[in-house]
N, C-alpha and C. Protein backbone atom coordinates (compact mmCIF):
# COMPACT_ATOMS: atom_id res chain seq x y z
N UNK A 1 8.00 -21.16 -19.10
CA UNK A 1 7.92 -21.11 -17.66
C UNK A 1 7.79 -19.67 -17.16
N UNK A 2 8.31 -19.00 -18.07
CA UNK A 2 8.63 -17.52 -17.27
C UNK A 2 6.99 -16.87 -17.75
N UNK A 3 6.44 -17.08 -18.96
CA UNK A 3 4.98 -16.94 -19.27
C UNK A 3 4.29 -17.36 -18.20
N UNK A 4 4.19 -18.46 -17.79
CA UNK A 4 3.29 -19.09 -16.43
C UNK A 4 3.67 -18.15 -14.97
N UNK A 5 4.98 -17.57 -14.65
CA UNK A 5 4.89 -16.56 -13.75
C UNK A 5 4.44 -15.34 -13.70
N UNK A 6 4.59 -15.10 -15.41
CA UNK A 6 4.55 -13.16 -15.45
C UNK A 6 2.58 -13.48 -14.92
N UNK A 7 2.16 -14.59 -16.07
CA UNK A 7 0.49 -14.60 -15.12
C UNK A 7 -0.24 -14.78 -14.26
N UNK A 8 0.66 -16.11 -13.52
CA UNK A 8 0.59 -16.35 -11.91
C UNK A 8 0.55 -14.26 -11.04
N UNK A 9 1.33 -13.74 -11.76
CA UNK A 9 1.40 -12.47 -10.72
C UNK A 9 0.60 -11.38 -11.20
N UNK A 10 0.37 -11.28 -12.49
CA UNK A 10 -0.54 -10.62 -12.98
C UNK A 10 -2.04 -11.07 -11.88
N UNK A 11 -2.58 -12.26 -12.07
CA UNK A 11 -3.67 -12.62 -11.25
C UNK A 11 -3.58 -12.39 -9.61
N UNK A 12 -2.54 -12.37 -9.28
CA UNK A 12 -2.34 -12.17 -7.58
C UNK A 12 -2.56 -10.45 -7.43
N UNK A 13 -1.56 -9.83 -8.10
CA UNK A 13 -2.13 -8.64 -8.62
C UNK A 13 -3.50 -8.05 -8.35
N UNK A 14 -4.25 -8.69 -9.68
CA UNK A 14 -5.59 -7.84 -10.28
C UNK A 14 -6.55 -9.10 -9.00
N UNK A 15 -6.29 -9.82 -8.44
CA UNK A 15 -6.87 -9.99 -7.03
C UNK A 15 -6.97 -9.20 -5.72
N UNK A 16 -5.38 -8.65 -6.04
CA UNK A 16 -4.92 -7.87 -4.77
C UNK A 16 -5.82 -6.60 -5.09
N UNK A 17 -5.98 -5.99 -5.62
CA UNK A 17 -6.48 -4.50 -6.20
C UNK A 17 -8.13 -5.01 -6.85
N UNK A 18 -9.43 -6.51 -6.89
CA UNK A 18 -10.44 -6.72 -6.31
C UNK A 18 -10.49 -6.58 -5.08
N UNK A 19 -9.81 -7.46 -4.00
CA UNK A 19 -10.04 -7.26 -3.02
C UNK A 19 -10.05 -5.80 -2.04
N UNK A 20 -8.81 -5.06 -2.62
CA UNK A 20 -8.81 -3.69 -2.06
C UNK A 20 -10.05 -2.76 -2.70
N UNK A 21 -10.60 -3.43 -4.10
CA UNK A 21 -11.88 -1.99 -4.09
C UNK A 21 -13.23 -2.49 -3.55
N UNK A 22 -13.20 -4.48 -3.12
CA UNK A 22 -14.46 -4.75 -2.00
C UNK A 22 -14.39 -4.14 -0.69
N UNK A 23 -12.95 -3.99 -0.02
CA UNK A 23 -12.71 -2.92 1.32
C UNK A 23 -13.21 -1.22 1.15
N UNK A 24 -12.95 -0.94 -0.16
CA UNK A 24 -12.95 0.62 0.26
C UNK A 24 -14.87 0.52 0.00
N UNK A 25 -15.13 -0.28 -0.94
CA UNK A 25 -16.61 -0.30 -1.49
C UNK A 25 -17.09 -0.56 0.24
N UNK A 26 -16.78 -1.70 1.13
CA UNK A 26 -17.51 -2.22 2.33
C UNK A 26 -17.52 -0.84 3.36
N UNK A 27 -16.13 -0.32 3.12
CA UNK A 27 -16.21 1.08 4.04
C UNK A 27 -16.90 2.47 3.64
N UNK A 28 -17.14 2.42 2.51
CA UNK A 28 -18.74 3.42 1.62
C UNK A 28 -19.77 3.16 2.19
N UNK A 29 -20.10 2.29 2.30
CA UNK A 29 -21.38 1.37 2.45
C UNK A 29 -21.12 1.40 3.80
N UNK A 30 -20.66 1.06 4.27
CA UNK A 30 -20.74 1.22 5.89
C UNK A 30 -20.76 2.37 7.16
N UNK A 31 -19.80 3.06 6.41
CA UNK A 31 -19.24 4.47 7.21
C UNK A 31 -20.13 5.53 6.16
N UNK A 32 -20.47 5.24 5.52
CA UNK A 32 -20.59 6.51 4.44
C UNK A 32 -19.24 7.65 3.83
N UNK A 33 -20.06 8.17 2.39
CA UNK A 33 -18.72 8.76 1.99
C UNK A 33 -18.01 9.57 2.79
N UNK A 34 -18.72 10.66 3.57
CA UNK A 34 -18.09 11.24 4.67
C UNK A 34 -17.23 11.05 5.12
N UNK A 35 -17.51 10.16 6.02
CA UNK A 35 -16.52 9.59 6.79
C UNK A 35 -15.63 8.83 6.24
N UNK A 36 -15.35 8.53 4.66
CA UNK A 36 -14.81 7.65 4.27
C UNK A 36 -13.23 8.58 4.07
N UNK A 37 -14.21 9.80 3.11
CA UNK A 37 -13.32 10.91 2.67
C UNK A 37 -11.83 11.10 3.76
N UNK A 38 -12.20 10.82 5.13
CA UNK A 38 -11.67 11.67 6.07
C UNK A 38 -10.60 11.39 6.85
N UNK A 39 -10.87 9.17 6.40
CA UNK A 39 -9.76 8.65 6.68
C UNK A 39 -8.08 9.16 6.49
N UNK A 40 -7.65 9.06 7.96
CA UNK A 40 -6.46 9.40 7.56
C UNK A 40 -5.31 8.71 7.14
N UNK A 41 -5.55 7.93 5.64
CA UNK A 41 -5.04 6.69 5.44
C UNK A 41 -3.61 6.57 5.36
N UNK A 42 -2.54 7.96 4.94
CA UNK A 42 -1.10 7.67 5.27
C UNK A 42 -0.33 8.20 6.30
N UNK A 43 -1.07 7.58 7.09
CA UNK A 43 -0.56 8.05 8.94
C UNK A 43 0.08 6.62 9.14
N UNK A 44 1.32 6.49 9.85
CA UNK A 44 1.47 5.43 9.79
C UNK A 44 2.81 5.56 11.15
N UNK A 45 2.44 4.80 12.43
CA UNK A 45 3.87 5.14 13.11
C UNK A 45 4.38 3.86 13.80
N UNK A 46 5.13 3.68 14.40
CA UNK A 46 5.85 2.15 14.88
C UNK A 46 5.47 2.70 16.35
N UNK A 47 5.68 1.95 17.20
CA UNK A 47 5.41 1.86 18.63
C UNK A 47 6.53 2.27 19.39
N UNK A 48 6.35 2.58 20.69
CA UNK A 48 7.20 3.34 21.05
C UNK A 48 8.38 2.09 21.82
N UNK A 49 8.59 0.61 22.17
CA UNK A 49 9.12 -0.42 22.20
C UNK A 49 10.00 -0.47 20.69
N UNK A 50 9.95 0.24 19.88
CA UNK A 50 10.92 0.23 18.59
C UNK A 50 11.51 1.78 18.53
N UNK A 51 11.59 2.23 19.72
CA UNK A 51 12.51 3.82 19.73
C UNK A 51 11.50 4.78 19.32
N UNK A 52 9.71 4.89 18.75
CA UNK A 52 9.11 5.86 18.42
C UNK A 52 9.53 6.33 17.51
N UNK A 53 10.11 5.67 16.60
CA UNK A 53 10.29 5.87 15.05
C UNK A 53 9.12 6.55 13.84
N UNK A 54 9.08 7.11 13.25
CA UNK A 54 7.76 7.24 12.17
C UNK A 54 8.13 6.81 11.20
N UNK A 55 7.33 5.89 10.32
CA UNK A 55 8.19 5.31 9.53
C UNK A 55 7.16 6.41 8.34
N UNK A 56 7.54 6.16 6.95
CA UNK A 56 6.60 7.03 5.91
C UNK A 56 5.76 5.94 5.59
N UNK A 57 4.80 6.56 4.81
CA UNK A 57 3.08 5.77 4.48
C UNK A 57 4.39 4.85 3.11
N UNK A 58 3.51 3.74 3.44
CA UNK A 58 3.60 3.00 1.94
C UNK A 58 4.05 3.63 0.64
N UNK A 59 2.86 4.51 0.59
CA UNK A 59 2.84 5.47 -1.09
C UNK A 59 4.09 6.02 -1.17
N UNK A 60 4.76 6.77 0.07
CA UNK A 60 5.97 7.79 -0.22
C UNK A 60 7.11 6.99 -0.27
N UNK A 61 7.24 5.59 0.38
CA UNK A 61 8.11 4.53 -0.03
C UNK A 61 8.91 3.99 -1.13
N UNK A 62 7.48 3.97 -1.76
CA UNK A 62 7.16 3.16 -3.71
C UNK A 62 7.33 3.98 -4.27
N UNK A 63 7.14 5.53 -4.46
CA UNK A 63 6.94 6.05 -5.72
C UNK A 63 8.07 7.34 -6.02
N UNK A 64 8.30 7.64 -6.77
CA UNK A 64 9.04 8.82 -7.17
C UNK A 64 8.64 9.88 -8.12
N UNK A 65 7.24 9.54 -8.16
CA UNK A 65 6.20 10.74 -9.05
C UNK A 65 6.15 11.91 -8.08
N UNK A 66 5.78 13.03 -8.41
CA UNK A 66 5.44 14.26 -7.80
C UNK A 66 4.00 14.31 -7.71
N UNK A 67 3.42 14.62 -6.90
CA UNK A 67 1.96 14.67 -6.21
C UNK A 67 1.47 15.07 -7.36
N UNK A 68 0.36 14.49 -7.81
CA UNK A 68 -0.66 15.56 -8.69
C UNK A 68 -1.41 16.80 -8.11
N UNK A 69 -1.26 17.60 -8.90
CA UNK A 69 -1.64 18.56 -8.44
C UNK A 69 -2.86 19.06 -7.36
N UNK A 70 -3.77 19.41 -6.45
CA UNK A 70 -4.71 19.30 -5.84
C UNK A 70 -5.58 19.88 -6.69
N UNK A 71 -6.91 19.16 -6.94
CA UNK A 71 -7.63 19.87 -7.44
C UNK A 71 -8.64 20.57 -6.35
N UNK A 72 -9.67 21.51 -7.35
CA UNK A 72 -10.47 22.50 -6.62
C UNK A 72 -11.49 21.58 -6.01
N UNK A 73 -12.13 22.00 -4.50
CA UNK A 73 -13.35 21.26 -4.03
C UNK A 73 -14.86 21.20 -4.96
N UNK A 74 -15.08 20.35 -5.38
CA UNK A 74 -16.56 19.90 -5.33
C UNK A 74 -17.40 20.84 -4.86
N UNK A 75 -18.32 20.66 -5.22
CA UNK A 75 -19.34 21.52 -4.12
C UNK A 75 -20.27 20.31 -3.37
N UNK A 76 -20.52 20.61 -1.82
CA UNK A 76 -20.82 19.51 -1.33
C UNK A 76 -20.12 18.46 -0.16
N UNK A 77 -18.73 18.80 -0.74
CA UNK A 77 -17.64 17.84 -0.10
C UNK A 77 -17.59 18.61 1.68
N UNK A 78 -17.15 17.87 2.32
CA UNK A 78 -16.77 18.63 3.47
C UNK A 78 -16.12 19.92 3.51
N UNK A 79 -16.08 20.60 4.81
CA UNK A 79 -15.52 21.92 4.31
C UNK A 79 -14.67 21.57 5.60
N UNK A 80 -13.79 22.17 5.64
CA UNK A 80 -13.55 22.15 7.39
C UNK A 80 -14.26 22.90 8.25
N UNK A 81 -13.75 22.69 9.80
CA UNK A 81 -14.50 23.39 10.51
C UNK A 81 -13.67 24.69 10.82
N UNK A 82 -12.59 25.10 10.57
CA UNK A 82 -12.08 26.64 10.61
C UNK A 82 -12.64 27.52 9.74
N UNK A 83 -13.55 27.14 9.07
CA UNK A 83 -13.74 27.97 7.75
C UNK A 83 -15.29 27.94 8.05
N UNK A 84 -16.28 27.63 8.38
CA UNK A 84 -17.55 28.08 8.80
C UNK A 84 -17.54 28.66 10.33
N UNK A 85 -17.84 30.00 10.31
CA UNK A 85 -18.10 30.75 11.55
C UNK A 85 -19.56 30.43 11.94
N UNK A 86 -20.00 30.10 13.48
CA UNK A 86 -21.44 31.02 13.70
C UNK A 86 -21.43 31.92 14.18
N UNK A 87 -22.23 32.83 13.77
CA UNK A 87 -22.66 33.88 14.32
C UNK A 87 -23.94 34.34 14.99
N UNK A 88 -24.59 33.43 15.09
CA UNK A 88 -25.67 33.04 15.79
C UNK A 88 -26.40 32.08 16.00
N UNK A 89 -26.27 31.59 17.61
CA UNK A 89 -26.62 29.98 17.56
C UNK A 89 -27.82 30.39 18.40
N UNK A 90 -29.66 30.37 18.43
CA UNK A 90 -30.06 30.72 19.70
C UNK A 90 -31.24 29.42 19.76
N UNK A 91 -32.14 29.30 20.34
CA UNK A 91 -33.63 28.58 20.42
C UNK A 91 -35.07 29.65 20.43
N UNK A 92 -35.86 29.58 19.51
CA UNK A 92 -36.58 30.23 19.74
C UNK A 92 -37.79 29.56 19.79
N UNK A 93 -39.01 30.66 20.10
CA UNK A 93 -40.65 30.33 19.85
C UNK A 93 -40.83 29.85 18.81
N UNK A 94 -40.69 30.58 17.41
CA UNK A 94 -40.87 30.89 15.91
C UNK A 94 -39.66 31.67 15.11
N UNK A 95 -40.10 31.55 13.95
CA UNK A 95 -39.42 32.80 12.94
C UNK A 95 -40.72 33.91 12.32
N UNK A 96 -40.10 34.61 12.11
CA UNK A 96 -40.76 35.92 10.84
C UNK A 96 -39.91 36.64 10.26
N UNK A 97 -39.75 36.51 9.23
CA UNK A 97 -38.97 36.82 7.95
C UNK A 97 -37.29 36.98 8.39
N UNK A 98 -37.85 35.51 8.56
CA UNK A 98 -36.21 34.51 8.62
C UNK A 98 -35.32 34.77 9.70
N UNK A 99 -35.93 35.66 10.66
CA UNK A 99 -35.52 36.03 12.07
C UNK A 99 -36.35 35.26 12.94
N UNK A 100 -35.27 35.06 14.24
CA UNK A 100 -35.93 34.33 15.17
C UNK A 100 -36.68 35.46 15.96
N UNK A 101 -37.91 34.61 16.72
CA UNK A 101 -39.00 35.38 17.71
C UNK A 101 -39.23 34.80 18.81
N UNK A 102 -38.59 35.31 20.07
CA UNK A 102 -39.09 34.58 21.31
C UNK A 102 -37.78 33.71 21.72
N UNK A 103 -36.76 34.66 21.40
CA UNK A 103 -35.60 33.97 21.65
C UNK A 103 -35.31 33.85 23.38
N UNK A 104 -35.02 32.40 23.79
CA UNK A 104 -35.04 31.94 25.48
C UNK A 104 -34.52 30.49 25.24
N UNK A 105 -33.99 30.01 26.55
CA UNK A 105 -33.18 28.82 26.82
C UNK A 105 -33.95 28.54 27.88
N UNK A 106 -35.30 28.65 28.30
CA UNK A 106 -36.82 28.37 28.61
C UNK A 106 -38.01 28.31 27.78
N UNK A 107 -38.08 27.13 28.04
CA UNK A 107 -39.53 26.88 27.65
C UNK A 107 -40.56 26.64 28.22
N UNK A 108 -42.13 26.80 28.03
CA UNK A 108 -43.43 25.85 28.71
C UNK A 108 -43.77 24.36 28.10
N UNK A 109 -43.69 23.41 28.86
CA UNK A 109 -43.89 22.51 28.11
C UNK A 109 -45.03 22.41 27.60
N UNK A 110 -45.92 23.12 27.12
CA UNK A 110 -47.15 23.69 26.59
C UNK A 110 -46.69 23.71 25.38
N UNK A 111 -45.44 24.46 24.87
CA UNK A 111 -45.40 24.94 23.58
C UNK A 111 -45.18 23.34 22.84
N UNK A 112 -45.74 24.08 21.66
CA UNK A 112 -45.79 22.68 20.66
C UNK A 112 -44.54 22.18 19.93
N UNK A 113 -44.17 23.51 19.26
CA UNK A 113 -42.53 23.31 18.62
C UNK A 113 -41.93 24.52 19.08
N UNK A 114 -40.28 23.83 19.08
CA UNK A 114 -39.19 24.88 19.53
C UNK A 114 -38.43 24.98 18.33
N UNK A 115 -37.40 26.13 18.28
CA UNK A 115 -36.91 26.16 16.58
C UNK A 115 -35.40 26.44 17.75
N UNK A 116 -34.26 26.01 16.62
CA UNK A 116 -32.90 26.02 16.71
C UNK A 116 -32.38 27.16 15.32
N UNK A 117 -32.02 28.34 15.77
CA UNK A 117 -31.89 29.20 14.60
C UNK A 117 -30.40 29.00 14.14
N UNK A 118 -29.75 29.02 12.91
CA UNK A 118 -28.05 29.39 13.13
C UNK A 118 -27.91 30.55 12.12
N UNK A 119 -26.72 31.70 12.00
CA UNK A 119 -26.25 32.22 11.30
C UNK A 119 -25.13 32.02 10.69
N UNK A 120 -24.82 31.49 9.99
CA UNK A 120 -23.55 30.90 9.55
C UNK A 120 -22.73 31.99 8.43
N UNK A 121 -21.54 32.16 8.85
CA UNK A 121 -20.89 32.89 7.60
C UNK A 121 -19.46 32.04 7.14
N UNK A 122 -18.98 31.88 6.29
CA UNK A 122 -17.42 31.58 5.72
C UNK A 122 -17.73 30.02 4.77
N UNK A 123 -18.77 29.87 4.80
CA UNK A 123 -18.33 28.71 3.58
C UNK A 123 -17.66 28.67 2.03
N UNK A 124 -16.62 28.56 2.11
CA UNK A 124 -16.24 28.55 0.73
C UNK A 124 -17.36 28.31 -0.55
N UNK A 125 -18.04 27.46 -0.44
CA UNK A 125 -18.92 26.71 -1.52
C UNK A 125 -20.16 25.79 -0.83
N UNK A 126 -21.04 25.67 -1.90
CA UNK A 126 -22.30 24.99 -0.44
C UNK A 126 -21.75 24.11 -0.13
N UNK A 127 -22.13 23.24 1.21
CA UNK A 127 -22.27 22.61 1.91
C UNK A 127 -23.41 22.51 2.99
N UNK A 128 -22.69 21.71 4.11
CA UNK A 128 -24.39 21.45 4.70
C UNK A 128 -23.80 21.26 6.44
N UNK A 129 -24.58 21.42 7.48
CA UNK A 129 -24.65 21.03 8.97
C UNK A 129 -25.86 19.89 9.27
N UNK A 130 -25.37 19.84 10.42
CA UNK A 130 -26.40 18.87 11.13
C UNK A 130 -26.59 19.73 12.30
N UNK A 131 -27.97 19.67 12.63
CA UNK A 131 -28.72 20.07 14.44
C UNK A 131 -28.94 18.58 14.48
N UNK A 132 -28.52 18.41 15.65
CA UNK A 132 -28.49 17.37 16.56
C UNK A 132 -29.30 17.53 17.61
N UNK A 133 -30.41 16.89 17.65
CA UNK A 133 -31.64 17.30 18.94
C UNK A 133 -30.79 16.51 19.91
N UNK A 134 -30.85 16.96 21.27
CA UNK A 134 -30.79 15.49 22.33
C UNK A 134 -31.20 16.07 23.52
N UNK A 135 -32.00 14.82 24.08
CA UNK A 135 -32.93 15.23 25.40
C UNK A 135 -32.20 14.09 26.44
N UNK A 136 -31.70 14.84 27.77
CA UNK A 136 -30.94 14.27 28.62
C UNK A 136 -30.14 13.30 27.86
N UNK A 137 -29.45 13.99 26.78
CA UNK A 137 -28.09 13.10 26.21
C UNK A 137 -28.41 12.22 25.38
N UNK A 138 -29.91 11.61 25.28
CA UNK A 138 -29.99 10.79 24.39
C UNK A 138 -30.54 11.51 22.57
N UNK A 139 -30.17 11.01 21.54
CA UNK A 139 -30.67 11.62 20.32
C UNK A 139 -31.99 11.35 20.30
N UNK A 140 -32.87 12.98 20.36
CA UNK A 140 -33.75 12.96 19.36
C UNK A 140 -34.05 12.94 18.26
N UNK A 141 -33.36 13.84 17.69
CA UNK A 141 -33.58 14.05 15.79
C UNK A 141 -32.18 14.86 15.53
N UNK A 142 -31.60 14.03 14.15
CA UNK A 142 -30.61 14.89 13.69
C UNK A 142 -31.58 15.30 12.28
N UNK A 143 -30.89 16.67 11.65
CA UNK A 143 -31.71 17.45 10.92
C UNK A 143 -30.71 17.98 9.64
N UNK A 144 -30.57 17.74 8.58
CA UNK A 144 -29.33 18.47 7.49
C UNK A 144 -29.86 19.31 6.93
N UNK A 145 -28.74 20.07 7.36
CA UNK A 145 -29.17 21.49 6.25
C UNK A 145 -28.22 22.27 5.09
N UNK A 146 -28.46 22.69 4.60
CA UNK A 146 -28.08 23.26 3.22
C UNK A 146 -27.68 24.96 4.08
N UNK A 147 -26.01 24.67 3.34
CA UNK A 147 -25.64 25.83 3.63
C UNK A 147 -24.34 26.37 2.61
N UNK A 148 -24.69 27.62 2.00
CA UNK A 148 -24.81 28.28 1.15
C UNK A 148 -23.21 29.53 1.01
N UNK A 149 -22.62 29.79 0.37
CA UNK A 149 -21.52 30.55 0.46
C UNK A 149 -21.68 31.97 0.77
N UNK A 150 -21.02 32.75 1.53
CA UNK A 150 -21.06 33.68 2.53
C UNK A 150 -21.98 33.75 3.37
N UNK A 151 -22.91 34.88 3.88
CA UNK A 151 -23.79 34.38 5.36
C UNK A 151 -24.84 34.39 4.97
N UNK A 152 -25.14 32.73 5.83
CA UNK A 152 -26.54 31.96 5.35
C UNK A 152 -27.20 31.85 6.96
N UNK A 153 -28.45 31.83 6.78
CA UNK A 153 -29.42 31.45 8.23
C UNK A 153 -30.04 29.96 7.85
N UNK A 154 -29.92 29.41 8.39
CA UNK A 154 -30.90 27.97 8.70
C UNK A 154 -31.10 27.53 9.86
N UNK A 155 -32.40 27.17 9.92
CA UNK A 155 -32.74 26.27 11.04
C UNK A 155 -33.30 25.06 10.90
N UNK A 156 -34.12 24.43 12.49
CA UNK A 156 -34.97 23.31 12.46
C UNK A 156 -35.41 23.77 13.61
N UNK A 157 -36.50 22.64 13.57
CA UNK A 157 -37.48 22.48 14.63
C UNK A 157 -37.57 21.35 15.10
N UNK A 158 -38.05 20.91 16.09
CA UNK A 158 -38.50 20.03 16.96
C UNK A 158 -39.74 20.37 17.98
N UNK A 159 -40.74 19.05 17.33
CA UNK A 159 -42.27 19.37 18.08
C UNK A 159 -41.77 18.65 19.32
N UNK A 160 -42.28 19.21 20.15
CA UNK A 160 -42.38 19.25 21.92
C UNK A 160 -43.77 18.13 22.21
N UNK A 161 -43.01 17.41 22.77
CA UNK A 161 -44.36 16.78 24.16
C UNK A 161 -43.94 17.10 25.77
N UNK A 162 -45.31 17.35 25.84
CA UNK A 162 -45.05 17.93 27.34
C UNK A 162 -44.76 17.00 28.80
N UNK A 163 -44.23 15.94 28.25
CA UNK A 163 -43.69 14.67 29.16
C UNK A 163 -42.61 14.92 28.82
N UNK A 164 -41.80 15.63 27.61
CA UNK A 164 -40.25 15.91 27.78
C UNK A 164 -39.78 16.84 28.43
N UNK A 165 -39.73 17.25 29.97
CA UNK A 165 -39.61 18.10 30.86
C UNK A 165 -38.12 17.78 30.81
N UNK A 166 -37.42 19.04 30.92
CA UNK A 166 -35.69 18.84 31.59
C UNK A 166 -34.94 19.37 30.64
N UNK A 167 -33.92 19.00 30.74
CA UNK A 167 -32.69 19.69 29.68
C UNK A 167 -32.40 19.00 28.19
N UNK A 168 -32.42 20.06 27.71
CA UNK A 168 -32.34 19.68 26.12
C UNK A 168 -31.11 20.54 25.84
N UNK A 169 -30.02 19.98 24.32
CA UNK A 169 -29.07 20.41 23.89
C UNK A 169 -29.54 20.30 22.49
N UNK A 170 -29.07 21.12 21.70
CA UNK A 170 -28.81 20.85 19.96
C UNK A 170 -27.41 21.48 19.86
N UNK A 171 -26.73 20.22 18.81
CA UNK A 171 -24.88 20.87 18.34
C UNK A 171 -25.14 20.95 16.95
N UNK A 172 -24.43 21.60 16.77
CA UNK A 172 -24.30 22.30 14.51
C UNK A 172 -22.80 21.29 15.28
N UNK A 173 -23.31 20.62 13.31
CA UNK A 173 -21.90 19.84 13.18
C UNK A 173 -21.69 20.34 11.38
N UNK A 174 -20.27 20.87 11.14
CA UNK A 174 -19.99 20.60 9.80
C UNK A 174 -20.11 19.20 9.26
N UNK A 175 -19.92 19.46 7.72
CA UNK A 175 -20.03 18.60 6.85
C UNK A 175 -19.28 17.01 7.25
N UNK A 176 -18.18 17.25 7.74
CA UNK A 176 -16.99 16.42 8.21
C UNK A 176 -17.27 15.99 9.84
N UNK A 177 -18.17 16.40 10.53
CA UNK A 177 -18.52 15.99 11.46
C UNK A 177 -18.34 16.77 12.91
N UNK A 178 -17.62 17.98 12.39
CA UNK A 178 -16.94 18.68 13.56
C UNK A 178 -17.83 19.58 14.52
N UNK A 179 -18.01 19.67 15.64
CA UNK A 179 -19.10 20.38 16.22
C UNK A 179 -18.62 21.73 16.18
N UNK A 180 -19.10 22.66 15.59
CA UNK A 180 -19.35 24.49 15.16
C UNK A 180 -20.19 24.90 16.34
N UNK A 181 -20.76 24.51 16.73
CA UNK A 181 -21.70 25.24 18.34
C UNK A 181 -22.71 24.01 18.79
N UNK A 182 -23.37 24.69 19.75
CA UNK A 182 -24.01 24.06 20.55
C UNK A 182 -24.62 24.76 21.81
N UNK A 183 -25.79 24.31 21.83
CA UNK A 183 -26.66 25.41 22.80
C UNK A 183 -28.00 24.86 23.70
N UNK A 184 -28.49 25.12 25.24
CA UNK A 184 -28.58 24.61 26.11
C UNK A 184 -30.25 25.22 25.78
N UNK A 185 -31.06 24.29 26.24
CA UNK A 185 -32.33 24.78 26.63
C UNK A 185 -33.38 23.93 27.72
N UNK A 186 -34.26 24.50 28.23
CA UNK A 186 -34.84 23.48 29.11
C UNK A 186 -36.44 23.65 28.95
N UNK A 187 -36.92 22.36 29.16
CA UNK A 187 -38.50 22.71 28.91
C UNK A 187 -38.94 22.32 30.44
N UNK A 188 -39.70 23.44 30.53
CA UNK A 188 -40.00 23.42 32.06
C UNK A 188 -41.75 23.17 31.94
């Protein structure tokens, strides 16, 4: 009898821990790793109708192991956003040798493409941003870029039609999603 329980729980078990790697697999697949990474999964607090208590995460409950040690970042992984500076966010005409030309937060709606320059310094290890086009708030084009340890320049572009008259924004977002700048332009 006691054989028929130890396996009854063994199977509830190795069910319980399928079902938990179809959740984290559905939230990969859904959210992407990014955002998966970022969850803040042992946050955990009671409501304030129970005195505003915090109770501890599950894990610190159950266990009496000592943390494994942290290992070193990946290259790739998010970085935070205290740790990438810009140092130059502008819009220009063009580049020539990797400098912007025709730097203005005006445009003619004549011109064909506008460029979003950044200077970025402090990444620990590569990683990457997003320019985020958006014209009167709505997304035009998000753009990833590769960004490189100590100070790196990257940009993008966006071709212009001259029916997109009005205010345009692009934001640099770190790896993790955090907005690093953001900068105003208008095509007149």
């Amino acid at each position: 009898m006691a054989d028929k329980d130890s396996k009854k729980k063994t199977r509830l078990v190795v069910n319980g821990i399928y079902i938990s790697l179809v959740a984290i697999a559905a939230l990969v697949y859904y959210l992407g790793p990014e955002k998966v990474r970022n969850i803040d999964r042992f946050k955990s607090s009671t409501s304030e109708s129970q005195g505003g208590a915090t109770t501890k995460p599950v894990s610190a409950q159950t266990t009496t192991k000592k943390p494994a040690p942290e290992k070193p970042q990946q290259q790739n992984q998010p970085v935070s956003s205290s740790s990438l500076k810009v140092t130059q966010f502008v819009m220009c005409e063009g580049l020539e040798n990797r400098q912007p030309v025709g730097i203005s937060n005006s445009f003619s709606a004549s011109i064909a493409r506008v460029y979003c320059y950044t200077k970025i310094v402090g990444a620990p290890q590569v990683t990457t941003i997003t320019h985020t086009w958006y014209y009167k708030n709505t997304i035009k084009a998000q753009v990833k870029l590769s960004v490189q340890p100590g100070t790196w320049r990257t940009w993008s572009a966006k071709n212009m039609i001259p029916d997109w008259k009005g205010q345009w924004r692009v934001d640099a977002s770190d790896a993790a999603g955090f907005i690093i700048g953001s900068v105003k332009f208008q095509l007149r």
